[in-house]
C-alpha atoms as a PDB file:
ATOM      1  CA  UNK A   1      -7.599  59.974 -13.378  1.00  0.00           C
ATOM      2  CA  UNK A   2      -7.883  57.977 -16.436  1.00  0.00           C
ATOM      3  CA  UNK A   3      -5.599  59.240 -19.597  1.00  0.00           C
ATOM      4  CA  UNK A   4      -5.956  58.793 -23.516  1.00  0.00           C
ATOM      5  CA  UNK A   5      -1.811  58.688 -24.943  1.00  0.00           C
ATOM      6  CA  UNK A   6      -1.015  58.826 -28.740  1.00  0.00           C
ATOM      7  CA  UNK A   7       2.097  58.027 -30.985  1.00  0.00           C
ATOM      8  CA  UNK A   8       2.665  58.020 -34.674  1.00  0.00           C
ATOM      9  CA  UNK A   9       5.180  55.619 -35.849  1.00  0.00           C
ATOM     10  CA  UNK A  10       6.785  55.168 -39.448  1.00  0.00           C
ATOM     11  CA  UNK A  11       7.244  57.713 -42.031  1.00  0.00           C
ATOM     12  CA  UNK A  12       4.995  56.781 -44.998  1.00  0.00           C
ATOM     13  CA  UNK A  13       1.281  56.405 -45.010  1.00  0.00           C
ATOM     14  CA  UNK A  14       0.054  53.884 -47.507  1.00  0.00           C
ATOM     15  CA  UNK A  15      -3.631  53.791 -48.511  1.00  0.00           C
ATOM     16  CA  UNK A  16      -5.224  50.266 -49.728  1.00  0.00           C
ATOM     17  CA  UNK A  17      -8.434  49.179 -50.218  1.00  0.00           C
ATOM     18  CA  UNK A  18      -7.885  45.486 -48.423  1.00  0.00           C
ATOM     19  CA  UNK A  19      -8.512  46.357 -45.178  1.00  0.00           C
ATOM     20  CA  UNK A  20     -11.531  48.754 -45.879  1.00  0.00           C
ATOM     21  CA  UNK A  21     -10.758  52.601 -44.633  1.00  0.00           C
ATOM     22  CA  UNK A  22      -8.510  51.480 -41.752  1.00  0.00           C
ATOM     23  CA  UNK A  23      -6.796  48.498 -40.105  1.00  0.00           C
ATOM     24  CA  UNK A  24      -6.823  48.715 -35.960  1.00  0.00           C
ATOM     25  CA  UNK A  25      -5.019  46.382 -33.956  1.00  0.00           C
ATOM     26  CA  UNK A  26      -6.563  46.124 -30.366  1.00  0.00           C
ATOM     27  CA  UNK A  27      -4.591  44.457 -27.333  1.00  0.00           C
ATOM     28  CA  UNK A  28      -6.875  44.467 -23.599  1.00  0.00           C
ATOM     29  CA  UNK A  29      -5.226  44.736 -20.776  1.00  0.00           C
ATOM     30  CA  UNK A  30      -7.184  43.521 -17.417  1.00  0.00           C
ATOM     31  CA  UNK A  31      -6.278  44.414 -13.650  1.00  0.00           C
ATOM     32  CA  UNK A  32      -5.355  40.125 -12.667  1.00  0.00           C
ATOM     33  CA  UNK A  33      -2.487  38.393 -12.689  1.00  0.00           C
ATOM     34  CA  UNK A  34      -3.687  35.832 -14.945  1.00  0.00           C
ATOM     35  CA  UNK A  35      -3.179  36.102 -18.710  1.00  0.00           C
ATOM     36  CA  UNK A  36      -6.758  35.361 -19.472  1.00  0.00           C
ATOM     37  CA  UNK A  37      -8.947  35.612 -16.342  1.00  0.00           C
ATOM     38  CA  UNK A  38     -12.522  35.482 -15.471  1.00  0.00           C
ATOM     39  CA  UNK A  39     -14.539  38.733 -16.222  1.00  0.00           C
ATOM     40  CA  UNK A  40     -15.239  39.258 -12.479  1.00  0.00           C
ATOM     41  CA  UNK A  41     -11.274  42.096 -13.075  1.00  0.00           C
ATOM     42  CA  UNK A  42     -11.759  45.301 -14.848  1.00  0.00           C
ATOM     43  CA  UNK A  43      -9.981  46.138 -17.975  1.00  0.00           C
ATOM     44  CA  UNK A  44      -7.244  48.501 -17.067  1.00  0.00           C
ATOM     45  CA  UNK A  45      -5.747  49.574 -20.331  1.00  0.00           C
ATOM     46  CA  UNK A  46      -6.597  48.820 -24.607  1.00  0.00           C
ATOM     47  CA  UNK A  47      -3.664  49.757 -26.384  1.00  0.00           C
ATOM     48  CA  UNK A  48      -4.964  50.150 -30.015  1.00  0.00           C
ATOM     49  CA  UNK A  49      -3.365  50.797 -33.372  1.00  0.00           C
ATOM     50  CA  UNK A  50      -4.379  51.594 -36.866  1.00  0.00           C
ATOM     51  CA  UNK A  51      -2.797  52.342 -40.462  1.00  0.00           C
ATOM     52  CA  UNK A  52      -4.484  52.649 -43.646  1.00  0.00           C
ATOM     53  CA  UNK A  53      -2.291  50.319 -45.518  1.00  0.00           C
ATOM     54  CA  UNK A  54      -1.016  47.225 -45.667  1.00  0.00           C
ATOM     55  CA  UNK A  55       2.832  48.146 -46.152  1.00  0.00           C
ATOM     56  CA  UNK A  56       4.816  47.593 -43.279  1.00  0.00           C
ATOM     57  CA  UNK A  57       6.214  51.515 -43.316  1.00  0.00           C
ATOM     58  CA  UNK A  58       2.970  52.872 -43.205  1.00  0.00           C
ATOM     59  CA  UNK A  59       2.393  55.205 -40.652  1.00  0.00           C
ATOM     60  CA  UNK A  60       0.987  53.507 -37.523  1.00  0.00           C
ATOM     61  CA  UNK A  61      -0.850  56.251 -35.086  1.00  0.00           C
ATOM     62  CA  UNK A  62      -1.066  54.296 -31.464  1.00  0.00           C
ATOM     63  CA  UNK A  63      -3.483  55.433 -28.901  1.00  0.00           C
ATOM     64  CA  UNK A  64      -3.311  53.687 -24.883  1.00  0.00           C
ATOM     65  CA  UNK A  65      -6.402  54.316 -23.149  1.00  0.00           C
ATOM     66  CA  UNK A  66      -5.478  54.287 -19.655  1.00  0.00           C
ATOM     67  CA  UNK A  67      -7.306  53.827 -15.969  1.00  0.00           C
ATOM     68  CA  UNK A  68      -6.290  55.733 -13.108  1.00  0.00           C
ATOM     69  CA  UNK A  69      -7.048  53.038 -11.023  1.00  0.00           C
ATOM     70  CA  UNK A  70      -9.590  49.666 -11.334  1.00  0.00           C
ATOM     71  CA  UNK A  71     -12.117  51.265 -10.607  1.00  0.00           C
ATOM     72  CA  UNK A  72     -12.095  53.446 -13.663  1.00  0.00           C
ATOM     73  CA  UNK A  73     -12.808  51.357 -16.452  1.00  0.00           C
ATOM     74  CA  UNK A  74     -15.961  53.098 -17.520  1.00  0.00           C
ATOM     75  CA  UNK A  75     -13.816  55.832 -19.052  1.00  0.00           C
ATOM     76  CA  UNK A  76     -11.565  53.515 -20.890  1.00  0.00           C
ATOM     77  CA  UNK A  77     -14.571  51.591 -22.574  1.00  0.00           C
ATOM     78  CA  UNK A  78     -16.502  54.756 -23.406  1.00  0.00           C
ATOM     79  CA  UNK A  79     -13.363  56.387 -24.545  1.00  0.00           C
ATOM     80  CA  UNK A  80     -11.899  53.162 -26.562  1.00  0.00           C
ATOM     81  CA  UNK A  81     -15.719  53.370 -27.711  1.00  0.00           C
ATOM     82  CA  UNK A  82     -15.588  56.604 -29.155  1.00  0.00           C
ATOM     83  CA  UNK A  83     -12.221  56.388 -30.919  1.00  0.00           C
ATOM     84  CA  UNK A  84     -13.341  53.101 -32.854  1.00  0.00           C
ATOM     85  CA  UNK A  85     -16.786  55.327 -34.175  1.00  0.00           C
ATOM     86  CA  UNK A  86     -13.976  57.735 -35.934  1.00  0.00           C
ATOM     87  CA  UNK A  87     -13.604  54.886 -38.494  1.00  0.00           C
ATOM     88  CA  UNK A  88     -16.255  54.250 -41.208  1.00  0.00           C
ATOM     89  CA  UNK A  89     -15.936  50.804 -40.825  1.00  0.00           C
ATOM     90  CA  UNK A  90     -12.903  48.750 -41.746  1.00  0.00           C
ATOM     91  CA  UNK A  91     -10.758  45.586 -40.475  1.00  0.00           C
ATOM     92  CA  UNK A  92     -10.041  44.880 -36.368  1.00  0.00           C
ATOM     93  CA  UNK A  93      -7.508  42.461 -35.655  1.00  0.00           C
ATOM     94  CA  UNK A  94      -6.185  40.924 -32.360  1.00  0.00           C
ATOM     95  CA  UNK A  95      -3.617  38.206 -31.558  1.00  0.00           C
ATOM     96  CA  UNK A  96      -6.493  35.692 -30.079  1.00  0.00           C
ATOM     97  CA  UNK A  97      -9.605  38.063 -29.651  1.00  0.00           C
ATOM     98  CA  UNK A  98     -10.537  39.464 -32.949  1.00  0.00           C
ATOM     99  CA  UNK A  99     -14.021  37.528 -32.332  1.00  0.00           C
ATOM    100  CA  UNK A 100     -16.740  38.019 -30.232  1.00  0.00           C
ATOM    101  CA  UNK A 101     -17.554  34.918 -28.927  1.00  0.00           C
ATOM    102  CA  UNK A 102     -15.289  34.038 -25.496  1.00  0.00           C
ATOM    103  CA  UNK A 103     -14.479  30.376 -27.353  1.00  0.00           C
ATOM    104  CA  UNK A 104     -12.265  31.764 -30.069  1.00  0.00           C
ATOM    105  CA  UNK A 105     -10.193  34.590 -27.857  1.00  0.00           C
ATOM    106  CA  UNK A 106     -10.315  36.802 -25.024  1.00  0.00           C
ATOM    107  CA  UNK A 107      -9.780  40.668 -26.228  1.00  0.00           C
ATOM    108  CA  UNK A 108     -12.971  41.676 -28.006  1.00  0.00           C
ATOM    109  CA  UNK A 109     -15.485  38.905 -25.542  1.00  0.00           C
ATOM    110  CA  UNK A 110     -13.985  40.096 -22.718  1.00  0.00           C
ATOM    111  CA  UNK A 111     -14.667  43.880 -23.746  1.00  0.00           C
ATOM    112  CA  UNK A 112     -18.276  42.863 -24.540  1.00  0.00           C
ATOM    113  CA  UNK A 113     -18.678  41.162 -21.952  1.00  0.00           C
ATOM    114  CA  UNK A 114     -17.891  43.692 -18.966  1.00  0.00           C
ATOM    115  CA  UNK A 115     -19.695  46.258 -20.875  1.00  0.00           C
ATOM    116  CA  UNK A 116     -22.849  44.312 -21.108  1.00  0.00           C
ATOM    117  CA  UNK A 117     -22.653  43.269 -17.943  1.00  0.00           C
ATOM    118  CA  UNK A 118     -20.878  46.196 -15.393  1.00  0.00           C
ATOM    119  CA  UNK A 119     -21.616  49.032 -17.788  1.00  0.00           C
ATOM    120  CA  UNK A 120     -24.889  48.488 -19.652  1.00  0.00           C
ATOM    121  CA  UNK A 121     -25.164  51.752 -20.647  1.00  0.00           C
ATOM    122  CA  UNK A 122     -22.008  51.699 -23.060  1.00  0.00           C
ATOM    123  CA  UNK A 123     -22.683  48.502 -24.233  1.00  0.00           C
ATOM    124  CA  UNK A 124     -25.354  49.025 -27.365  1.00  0.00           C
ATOM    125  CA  UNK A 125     -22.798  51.884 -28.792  1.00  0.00           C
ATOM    126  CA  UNK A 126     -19.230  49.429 -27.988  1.00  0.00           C
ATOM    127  CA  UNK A 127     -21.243  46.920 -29.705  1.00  0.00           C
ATOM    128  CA  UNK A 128     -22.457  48.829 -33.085  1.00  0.00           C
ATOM    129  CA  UNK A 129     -18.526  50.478 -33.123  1.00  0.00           C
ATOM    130  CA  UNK A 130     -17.273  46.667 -33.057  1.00  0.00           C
ATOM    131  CA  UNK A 131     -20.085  45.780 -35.722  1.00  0.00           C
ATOM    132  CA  UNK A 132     -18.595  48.189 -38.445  1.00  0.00           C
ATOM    133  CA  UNK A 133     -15.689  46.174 -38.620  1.00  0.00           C
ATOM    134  CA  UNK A 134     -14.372  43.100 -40.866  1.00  0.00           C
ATOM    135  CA  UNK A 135     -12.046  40.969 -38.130  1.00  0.00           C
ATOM    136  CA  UNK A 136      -8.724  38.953 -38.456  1.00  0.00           C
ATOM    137  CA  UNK A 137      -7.133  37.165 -35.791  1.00  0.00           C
ATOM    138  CA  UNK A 138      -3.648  37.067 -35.772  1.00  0.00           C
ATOM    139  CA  UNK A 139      -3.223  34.060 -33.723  1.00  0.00           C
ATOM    140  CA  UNK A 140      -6.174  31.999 -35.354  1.00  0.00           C
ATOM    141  CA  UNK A 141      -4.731  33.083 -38.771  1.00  0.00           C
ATOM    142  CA  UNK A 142      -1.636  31.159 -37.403  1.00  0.00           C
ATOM    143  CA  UNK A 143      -3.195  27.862 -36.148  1.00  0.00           C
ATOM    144  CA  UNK A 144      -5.136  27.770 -39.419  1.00  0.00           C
ATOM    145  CA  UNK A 145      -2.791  28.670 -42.242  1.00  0.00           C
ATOM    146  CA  UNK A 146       0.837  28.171 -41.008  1.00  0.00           C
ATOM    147  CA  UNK A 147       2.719  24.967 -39.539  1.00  0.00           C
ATOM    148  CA  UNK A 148       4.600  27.424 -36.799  1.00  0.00           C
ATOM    149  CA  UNK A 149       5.154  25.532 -33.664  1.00  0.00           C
ATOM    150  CA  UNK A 150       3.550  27.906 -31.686  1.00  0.00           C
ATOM    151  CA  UNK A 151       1.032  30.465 -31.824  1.00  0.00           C
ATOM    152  CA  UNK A 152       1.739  32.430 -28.978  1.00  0.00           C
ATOM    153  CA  UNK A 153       2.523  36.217 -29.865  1.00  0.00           C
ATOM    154  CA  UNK A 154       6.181  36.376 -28.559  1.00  0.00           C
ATOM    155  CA  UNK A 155       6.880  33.517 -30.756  1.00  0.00           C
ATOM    156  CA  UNK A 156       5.067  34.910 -33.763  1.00  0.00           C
ATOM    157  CA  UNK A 157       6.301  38.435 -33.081  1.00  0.00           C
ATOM    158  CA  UNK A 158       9.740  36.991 -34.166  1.00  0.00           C
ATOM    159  CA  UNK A 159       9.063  34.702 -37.047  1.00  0.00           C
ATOM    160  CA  UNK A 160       7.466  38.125 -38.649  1.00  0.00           C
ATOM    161  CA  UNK A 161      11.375  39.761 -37.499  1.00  0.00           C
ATOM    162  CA  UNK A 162       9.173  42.336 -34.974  1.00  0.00           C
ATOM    163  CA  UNK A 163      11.494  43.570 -32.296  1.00  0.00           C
ATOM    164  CA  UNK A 164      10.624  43.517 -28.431  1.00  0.00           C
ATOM    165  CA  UNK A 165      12.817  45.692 -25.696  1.00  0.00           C
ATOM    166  CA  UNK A 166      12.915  43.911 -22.454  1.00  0.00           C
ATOM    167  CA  UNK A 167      11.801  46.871 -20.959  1.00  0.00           C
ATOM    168  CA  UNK A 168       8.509  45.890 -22.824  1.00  0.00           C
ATOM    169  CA  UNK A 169       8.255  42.686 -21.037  1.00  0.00           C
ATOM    170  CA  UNK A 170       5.862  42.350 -17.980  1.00  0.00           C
ATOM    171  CA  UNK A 171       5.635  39.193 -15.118  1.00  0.00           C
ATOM    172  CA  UNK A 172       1.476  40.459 -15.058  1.00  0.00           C
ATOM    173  CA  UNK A 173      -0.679  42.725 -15.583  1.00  0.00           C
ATOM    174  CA  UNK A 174      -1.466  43.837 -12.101  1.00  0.00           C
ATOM    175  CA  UNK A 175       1.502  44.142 -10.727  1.00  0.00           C
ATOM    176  CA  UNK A 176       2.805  46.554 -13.757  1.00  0.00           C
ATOM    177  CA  UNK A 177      -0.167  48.475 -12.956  1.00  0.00           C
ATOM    178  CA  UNK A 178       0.322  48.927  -9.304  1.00  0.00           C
ATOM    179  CA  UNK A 179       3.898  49.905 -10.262  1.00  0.00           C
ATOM    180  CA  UNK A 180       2.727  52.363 -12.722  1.00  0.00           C
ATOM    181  CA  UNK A 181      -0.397  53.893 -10.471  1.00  0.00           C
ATOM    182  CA  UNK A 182       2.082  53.642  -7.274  1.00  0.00           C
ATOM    183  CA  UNK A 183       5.664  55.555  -9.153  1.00  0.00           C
ATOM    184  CA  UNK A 184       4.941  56.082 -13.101  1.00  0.00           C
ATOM    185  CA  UNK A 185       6.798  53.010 -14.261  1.00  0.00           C
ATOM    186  CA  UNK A 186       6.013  52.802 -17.731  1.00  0.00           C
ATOM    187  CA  UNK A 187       6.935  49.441 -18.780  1.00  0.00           C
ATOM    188  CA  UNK A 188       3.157  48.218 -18.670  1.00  0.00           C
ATOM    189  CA  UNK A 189       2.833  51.019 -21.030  1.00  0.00           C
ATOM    190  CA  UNK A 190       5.880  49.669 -23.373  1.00  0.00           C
ATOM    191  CA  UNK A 191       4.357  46.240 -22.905  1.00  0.00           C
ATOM    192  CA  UNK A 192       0.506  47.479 -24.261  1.00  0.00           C
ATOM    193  CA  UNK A 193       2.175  49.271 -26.721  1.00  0.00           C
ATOM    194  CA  UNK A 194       4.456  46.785 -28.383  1.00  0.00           C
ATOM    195  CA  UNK A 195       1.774  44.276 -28.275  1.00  0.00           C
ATOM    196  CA  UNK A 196      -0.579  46.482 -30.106  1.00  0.00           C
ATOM    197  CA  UNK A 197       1.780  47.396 -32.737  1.00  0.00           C
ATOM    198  CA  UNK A 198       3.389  44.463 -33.504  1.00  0.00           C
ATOM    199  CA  UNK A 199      -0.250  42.649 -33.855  1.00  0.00           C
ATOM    200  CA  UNK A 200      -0.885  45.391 -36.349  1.00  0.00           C
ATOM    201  CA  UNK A 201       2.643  44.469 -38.336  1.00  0.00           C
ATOM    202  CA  UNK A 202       1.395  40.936 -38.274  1.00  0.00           C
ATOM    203  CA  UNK A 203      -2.299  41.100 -39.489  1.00  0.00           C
ATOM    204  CA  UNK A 204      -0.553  43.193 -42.267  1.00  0.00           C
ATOM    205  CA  UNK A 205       1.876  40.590 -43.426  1.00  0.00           C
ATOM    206  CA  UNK A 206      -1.090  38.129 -43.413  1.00  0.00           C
ATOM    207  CA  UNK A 207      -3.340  39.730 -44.843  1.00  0.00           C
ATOM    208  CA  UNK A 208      -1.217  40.412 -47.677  1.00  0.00           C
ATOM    209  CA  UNK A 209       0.904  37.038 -47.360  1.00  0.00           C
ATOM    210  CA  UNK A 210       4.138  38.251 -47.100  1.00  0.00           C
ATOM    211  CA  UNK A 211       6.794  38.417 -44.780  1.00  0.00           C
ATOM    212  CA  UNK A 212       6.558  42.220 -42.401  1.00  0.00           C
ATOM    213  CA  UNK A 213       9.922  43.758 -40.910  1.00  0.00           C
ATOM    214  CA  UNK A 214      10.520  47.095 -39.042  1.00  0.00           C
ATOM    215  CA  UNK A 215      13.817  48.401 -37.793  1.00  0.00           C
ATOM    216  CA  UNK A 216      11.467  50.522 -35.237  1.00  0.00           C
ATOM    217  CA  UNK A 217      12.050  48.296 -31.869  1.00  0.00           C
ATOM    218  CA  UNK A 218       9.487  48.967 -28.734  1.00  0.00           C
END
C-alpha cells in the first residue's frame, strides 16, 4: 500500500513575500531505469518540499508520497494533488521540470502527462493545483544566468555547498524501488529526499541571488 512520509528540517521559519505564500520544491521519481524515460513507466514516488521563506534556515517541512508497487500511482498523483491545493498559490520549482511543456524538463510534463493520459479523472484538479503556482527552474535558472560548467543537480548541489550522503545516491530508479518494495531499503527514499530539499535550498539562493549553505547533510 501506498504511504504519505513527512519531515521538518531547520529551526527557524522565515516568512517573505518573494515567493508568494509558499515555495515547494518537487522532484518525480518514475519506476525505469532511465533518468528521463518515455511516459509509457508510472511515477513511483514525488518527494516535495516547501518553506515560506527565502532564508536558507527556514524551516523546510518534506513530504514523500510513496507507491506500494507500480501499479499504484493513482494514489500518489491524487495524494501529491491534494497536498499542492493546501497552498493558496505561490512559487514551484524543480531542477529541470518546473514547466509544463516536455521541451523544457521532465518533472511537472511528465506528471501531466500520465495524469491526462492513464488517470483522466485526476487530471483537471492536478492541473488547476499546478496553475496556482509562479515556477522557477533550478536547472534552467543555471543555463541562463550562470557560466557553471554544468547544470546537472549533483554538480550544482555543490557549487550552492549542499551536502549529499552516499547513502543518498542511487544506480536507478527501479532497482532502488524493487529493493525498497522487496526488504525496506530506504536509500531511494534518502535519494527523493535529498533531491527535493536541496532543489528547494537552490531555488532559494536564486531567487534571492545569493550564495545558500546548510550544515544539515541528507
Amino acid at each position: 500500500m501506498g504511504q504519505t512520509l513527512q519531515f521538518e528540517i531547520d529551526p527557524l521559519r522565515v516568512s517573505e513575500d518573494a515567493v508568494g505564500s509558499v515555495l515547494v520544491a518537487v522532484d518525480v521519481l518514475v519506476y525505469a531505469r532511465e533518468d528521463y524515460p518515455r511516459p509509457t513507466e508510472p511515477v513511483c514516488l514525488i518527494a516535495a518540499a516547501h518553506t515560506g521563506g527565502l532564508s536558507s534556515v527556514s524551516k523546510a517541512y518534506m513530504k514523500l508520497f510513496v507507491t506500494g508497487g507500480p501499479a499504484e500511482e493513482k494514489q500518489v498523483l491524487r495524494d501529491f494533488s491534494t497536498y499542492l491545493g493546501m497552498f493558496d498559490g505561490g512559487t514551484l520549482a524543480a531542477h529541470y521540470g518546473a514547466s509544463d511543456t516536455p521541451e523544457e524538463g521532465f518533472d511537472v510534463p511528465y506528471l501531466l502527462y500520465r495524469a491526462k493520459h492513464e488517470h483522466p479523472e485526476l487530471y483537471p484538479s492536478l492541473r488547476r493545483a499546478l496553475g496556482r503556482f509562479k515556477r522557477h527552474d533550478t536547472c534552467n535558472f543555471v543555463k541562463e544566468n550562470m557560466n557553471l560548467p554544468s547544470a546537472e543537480l549533483d554538480y550544482v548541489e555543490s557549487y550552492y555547498g549542499l551536502a549529499r550522503r552516499p547513502d543518498a545516491i542511487i544506480p536507478d530508479v527501479r532497482g532502488a524501488m524493487d529493493g525498497y518494495w522487496g526488504t525496506g531499503d530506504p536509500a531511494v527514499l534518502k535519494h527523493a529526499l535529498t533531491n527535493a530539499y536541496n532543489c528547494l535550498r537552490i531555488a532559494q539562493a536564486q531567487l534571492k541571488k545569493t550564495i545558500c549553505c546548510t550544515d544539515i547533510p541528507l
